[in-house]
PDB file of N, CA and C in Angstrom:
ATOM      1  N   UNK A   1     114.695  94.498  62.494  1.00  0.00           N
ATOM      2  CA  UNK A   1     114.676  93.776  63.752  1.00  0.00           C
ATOM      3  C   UNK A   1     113.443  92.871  63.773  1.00  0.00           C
ATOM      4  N   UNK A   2     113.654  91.517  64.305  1.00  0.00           N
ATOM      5  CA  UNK A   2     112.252  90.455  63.840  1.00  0.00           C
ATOM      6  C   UNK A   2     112.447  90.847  65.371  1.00  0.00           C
ATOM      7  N   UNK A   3     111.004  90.955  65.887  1.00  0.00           N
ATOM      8  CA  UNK A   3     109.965  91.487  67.150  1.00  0.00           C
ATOM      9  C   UNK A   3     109.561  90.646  67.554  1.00  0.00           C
ATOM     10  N   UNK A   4     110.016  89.977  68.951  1.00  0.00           N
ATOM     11  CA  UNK A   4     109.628  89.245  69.700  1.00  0.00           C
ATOM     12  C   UNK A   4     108.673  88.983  71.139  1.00  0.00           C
ATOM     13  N   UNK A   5     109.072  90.202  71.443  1.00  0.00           N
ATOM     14  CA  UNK A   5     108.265  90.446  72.974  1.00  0.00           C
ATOM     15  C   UNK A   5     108.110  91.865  73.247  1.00  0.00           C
ATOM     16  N   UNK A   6     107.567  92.247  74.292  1.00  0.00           N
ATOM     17  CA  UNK A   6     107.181  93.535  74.716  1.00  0.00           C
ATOM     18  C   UNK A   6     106.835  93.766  75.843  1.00  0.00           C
ATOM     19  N   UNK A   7     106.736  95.003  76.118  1.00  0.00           N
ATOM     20  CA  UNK A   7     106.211  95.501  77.499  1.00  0.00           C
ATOM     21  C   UNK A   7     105.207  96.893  77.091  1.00  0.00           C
ATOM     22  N   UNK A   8     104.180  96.765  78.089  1.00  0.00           N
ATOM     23  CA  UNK A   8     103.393  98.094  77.888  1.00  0.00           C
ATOM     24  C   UNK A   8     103.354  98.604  78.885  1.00  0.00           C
ATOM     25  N   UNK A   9     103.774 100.001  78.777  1.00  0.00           N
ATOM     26  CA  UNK A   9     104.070 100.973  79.978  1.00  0.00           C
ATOM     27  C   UNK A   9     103.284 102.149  79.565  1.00  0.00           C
ATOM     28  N   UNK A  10     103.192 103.093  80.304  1.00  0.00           N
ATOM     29  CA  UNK A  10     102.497 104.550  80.250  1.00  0.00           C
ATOM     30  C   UNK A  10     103.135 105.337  79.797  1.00  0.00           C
ATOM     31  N   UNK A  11     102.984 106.565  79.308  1.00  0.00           N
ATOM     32  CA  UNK A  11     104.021 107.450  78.960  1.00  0.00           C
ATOM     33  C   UNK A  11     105.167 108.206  79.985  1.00  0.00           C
ATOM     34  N   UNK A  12     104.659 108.499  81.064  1.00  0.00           N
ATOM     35  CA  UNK A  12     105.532 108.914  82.286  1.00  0.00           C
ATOM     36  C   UNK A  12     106.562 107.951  82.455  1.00  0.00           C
ATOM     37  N   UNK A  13     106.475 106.766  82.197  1.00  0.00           N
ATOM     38  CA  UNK A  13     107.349 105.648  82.511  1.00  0.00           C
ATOM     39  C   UNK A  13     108.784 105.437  81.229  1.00  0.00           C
ATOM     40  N   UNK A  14     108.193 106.161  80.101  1.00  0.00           N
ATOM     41  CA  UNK A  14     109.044 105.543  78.744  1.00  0.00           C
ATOM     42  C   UNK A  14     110.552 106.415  79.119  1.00  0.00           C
ATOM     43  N   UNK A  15     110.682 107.518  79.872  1.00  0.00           N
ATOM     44  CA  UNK A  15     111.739 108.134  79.638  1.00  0.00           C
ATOM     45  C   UNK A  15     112.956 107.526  80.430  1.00  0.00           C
ATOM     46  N   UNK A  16     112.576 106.723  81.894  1.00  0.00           N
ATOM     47  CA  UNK A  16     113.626 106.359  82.680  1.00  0.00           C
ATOM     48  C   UNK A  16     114.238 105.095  81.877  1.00  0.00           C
ATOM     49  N   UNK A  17     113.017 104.141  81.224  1.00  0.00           N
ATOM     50  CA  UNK A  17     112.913 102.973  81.119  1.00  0.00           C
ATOM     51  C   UNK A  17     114.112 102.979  79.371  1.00  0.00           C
ATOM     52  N   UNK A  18     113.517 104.290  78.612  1.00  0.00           N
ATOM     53  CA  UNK A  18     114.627 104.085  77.565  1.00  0.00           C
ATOM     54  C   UNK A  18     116.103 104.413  78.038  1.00  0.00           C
ATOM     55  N   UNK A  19     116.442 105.087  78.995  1.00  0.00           N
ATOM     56  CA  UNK A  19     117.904 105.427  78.979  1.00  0.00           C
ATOM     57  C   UNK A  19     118.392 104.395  79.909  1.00  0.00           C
ATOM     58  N   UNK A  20     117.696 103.205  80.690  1.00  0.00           N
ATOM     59  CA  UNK A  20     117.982 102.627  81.566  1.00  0.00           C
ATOM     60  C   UNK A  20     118.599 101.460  80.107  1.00  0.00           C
ATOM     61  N   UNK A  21     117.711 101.419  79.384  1.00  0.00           N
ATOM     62  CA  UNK A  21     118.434 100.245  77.844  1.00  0.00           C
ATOM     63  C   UNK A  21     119.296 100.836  77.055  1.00  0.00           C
ATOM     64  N   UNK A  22     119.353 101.964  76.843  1.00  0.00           N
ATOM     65  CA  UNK A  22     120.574 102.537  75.973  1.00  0.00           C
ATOM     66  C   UNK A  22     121.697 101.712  76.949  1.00  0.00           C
ATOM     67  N   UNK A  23     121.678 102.645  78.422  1.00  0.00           N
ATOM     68  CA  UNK A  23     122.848 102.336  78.836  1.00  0.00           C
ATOM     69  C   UNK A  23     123.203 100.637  79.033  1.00  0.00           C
ATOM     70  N   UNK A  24     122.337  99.834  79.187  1.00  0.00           N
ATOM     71  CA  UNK A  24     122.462  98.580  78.911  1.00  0.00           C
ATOM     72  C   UNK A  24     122.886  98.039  77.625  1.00  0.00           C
ATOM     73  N   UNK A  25     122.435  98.770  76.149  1.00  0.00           N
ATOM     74  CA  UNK A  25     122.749  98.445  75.188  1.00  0.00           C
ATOM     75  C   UNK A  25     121.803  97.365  74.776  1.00  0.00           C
ATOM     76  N   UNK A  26     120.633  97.773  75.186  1.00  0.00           N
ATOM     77  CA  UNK A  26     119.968  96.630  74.569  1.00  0.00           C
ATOM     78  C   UNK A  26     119.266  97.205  73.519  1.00  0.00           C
ATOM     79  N   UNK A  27     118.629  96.193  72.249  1.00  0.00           N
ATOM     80  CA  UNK A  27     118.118  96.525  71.203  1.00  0.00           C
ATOM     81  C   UNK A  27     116.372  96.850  71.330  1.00  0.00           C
ATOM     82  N   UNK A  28     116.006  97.850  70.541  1.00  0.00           N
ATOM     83  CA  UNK A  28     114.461  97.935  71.056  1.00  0.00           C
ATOM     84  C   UNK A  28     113.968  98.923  70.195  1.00  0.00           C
ATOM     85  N   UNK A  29     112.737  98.909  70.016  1.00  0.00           N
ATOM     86  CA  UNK A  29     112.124  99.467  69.250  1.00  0.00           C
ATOM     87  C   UNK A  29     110.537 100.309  70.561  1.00  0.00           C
ATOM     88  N   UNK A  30     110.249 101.577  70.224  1.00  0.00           N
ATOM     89  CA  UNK A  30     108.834 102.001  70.731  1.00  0.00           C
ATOM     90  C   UNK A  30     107.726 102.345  69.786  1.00  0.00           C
ATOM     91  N   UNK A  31     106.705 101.586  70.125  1.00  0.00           N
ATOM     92  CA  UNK A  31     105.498 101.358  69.383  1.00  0.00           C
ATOM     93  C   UNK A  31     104.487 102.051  70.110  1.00  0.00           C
ATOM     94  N   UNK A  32     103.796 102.836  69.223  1.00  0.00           N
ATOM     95  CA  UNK A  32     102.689 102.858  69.795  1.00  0.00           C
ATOM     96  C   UNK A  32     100.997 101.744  69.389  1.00  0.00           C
ATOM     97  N   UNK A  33     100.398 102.079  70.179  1.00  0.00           N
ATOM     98  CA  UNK A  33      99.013 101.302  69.898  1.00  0.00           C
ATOM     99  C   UNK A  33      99.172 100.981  68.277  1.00  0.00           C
ATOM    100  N   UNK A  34      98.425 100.302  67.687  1.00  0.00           N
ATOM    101  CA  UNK A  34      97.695  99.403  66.288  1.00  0.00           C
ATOM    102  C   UNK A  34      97.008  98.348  66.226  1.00  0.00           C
ATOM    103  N   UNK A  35      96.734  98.467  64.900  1.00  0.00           N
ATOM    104  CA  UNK A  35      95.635  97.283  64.655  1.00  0.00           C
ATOM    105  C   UNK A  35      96.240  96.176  65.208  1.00  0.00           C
ATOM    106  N   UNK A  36      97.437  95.664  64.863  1.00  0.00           N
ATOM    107  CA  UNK A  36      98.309  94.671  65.104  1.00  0.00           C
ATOM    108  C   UNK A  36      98.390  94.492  66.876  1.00  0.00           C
ATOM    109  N   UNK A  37      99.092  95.496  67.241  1.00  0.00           N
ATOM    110  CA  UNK A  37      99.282  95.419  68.575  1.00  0.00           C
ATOM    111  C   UNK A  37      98.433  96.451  69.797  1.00  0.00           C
ATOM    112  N   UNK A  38      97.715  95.684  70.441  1.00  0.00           N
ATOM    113  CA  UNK A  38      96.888  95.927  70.745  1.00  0.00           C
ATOM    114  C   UNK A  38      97.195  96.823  72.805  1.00  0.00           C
ATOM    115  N   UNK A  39      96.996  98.262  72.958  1.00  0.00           N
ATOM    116  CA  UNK A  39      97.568  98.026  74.256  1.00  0.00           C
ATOM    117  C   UNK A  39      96.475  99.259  74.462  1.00  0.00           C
ATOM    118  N   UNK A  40      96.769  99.039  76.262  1.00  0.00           N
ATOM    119  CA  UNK A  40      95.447 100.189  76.400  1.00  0.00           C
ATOM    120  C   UNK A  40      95.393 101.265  76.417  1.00  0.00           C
ATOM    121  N   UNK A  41      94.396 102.574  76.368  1.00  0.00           N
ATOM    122  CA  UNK A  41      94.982 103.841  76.426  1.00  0.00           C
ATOM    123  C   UNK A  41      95.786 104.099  77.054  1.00  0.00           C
ATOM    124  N   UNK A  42      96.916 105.295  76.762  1.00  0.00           N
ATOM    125  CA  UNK A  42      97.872 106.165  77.431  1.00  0.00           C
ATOM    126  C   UNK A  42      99.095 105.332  77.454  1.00  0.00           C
ATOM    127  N   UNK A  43      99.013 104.168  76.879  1.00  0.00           N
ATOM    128  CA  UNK A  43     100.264 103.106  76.651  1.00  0.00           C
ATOM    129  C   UNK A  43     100.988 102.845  75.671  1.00  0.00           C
ATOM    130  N   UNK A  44     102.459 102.464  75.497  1.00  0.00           N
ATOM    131  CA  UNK A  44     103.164 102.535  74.162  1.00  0.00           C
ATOM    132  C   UNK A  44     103.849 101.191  74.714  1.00  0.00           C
ATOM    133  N   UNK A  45     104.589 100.455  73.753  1.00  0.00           N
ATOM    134  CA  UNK A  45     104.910  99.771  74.104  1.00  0.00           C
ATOM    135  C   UNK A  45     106.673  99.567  73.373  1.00  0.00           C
ATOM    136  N   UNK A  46     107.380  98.799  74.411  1.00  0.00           N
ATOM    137  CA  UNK A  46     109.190  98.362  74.371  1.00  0.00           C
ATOM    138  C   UNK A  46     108.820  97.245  73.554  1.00  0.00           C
ATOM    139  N   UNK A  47     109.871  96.965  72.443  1.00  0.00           N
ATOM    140  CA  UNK A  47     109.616  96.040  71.649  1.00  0.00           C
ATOM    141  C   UNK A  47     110.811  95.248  71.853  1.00  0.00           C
ATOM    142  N   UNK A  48     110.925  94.291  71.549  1.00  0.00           N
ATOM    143  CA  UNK A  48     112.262  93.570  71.563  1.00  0.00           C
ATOM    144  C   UNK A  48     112.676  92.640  70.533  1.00  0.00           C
ATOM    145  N   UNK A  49     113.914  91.974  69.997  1.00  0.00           N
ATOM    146  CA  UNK A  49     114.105  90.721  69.333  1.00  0.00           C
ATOM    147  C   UNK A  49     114.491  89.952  70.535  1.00  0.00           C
ATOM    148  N   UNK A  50     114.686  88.521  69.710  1.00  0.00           N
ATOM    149  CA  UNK A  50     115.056  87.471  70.809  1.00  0.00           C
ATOM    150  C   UNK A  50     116.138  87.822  71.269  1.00  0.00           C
ATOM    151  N   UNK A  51     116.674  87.642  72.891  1.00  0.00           N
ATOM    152  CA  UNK A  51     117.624  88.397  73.581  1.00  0.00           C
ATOM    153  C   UNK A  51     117.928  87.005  74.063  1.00  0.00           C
ATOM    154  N   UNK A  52     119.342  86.974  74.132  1.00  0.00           N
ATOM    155  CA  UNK A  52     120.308  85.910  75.427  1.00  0.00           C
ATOM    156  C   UNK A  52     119.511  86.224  76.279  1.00  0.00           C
ATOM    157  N   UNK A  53     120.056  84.816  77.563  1.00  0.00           N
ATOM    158  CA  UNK A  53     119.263  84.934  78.137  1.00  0.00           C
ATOM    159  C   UNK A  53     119.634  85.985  79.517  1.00  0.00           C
ATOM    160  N   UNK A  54     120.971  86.444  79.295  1.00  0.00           N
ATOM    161  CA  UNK A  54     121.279  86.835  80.672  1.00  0.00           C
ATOM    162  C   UNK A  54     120.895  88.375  80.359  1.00  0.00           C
ATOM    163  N   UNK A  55     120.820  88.827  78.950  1.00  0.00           N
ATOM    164  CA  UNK A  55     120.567  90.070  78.428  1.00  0.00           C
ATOM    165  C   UNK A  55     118.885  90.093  78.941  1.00  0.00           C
ATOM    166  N   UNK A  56     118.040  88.692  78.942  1.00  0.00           N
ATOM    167  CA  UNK A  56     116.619  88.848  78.867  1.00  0.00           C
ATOM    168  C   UNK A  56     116.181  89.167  80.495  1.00  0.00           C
ATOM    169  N   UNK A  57     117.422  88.508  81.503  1.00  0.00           N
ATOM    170  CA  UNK A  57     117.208  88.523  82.794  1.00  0.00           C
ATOM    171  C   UNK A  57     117.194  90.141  83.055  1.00  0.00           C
ATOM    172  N   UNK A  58     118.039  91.020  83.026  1.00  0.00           N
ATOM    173  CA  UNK A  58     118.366  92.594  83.232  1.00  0.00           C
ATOM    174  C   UNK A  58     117.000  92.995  82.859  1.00  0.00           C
ATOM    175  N   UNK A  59     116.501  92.715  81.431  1.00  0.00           N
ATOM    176  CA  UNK A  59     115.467  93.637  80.719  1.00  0.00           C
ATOM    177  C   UNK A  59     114.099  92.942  81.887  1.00  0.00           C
ATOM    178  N   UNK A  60     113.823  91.884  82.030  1.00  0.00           N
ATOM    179  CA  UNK A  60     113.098  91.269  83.022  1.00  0.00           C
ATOM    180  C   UNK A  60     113.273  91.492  84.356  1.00  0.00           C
ATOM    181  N   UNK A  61     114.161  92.356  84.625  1.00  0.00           N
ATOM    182  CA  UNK A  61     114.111  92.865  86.317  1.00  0.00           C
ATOM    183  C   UNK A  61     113.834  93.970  86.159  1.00  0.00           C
ATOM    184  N   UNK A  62     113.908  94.831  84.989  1.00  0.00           N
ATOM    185  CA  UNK A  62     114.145  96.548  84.688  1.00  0.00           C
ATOM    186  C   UNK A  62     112.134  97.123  84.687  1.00  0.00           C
ATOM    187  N   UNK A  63     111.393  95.639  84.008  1.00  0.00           N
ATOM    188  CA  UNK A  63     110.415  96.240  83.925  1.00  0.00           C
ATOM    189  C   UNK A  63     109.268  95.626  84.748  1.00  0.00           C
ATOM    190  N   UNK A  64     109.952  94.415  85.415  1.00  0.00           N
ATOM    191  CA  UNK A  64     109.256  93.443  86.371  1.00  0.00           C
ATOM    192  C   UNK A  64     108.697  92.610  86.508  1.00  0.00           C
ATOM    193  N   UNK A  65     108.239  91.889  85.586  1.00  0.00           N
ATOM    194  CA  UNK A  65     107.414  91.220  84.893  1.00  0.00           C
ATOM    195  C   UNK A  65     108.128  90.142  83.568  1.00  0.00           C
ATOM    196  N   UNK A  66     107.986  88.797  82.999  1.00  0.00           N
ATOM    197  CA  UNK A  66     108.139  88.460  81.925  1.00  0.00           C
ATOM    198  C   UNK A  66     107.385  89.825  80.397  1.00  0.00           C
ATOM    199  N   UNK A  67     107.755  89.698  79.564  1.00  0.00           N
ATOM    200  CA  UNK A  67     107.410  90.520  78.514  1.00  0.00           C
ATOM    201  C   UNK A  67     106.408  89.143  77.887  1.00  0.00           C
ATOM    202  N   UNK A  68     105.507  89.865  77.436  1.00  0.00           N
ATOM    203  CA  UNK A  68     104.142  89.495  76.057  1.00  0.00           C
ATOM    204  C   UNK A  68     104.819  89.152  74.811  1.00  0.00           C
ATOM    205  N   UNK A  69     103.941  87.552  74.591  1.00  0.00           N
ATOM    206  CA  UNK A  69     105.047  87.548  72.911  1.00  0.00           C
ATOM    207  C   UNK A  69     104.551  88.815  72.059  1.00  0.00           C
ATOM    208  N   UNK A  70     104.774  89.176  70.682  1.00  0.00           N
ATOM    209  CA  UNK A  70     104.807  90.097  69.945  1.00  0.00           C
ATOM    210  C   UNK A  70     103.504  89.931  68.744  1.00  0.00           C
ATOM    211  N   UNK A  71     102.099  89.985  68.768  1.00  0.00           N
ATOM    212  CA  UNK A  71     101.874  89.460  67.919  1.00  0.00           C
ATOM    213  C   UNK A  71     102.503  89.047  66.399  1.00  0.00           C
ATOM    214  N   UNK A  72     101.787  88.028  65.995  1.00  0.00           N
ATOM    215  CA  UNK A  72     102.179  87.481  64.574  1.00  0.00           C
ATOM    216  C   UNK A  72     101.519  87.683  63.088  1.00  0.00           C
TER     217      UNK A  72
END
């Protein structure tokens, strides 16, 4: 999967937020912290590829916010 954007959430948050995308069917990957990607304690982060856009609207209401590009 080429990694495009993200969201960083807390851990209390990862469990609603993954079954809320299964059941959407969206594609995603969970990361935690690295050299590469940088997030703050107690945070993991939703990874994404490039999504349509009506697929990007759902994932963009689900977590509230536009998503962070992915570093490169």
């Amino acid at each position: 999967m080429e990694k495009s954007f993200y969201y960083s959430v807390s851990w209390p948050d990862i469990s609603y937020l993954k079954v809320a995308l299964e059941i959407m069917e969206v594609p995603f990957l969970i990361e935690q912290p690295s050299d590469r990607l940088q997030l703050p304690p107690g945070e993991v982060a939703f990874v994404f590829p490039d999504l349509n856009v009506r697929v990007y609207q759902g994932v963009r209401e689900l977590f509230g916010s536009h998503g962070q590009r992915y570093p490169s």
